[in-house]
Protein backbone atom coordinates (compact mmCIF):
# COMPACT_ATOMS: atom_id res chain seq x y z
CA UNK A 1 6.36 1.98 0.47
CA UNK A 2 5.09 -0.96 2.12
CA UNK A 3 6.61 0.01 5.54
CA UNK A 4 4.39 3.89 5.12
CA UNK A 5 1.21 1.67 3.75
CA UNK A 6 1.06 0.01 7.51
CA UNK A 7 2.01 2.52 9.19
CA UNK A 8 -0.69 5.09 8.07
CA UNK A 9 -3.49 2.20 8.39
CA UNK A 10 -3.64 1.24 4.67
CA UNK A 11 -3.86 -2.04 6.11
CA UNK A 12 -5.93 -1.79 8.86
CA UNK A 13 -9.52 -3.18 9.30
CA UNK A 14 -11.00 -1.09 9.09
CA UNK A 15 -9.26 0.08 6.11
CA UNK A 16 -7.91 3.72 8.27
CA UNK A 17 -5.91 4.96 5.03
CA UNK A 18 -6.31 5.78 1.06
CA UNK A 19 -3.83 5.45 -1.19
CA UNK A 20 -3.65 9.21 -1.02
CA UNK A 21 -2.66 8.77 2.34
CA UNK A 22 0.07 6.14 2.23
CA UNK A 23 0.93 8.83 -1.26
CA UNK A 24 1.45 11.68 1.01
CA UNK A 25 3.59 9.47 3.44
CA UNK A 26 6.08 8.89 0.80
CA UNK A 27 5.86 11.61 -1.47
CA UNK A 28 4.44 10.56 -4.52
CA UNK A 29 1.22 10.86 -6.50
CA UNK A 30 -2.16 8.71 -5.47
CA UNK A 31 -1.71 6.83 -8.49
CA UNK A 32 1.61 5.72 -8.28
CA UNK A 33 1.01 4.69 -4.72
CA UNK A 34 -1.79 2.49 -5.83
CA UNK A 35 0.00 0.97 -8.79
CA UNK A 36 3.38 0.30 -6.32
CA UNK A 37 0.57 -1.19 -3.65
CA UNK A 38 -1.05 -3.49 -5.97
CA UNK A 39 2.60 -4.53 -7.38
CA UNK A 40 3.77 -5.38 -4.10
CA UNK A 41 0.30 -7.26 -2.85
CA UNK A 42 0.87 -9.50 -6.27
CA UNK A 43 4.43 -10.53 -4.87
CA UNK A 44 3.56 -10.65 -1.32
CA UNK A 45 0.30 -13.13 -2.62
CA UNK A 46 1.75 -15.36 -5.39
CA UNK A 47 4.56 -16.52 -2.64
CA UNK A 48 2.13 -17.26 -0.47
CA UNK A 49 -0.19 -19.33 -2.89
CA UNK A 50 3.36 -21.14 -4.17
């Protein structure tokens, strides 16, 4: 998921990609993209803020 989020520019600035992109990438709905995106941004910033 994360891998498909750079790779299609969700992460890009500017932002190149929607979560209906990064969705499409990986075969899932726009929603669950942006719930696994948000999930994985919490991990990625609480170790960094540790």
């Amino acid at each position: 998921m994360s891998k498909a989020a750079v790779e299609v520019g969700y992460y890009s600035e500017p932002r190149a990609a929607t979560h209906e992109d990064v969705a499409t990438a990986v075969g899932i709905a726009p929603t669950t993209a942006g719930s696994h995106l948000r999930k994985i941004e919490s991990r990625v910033f609480g170790a960094l803020v540790r």
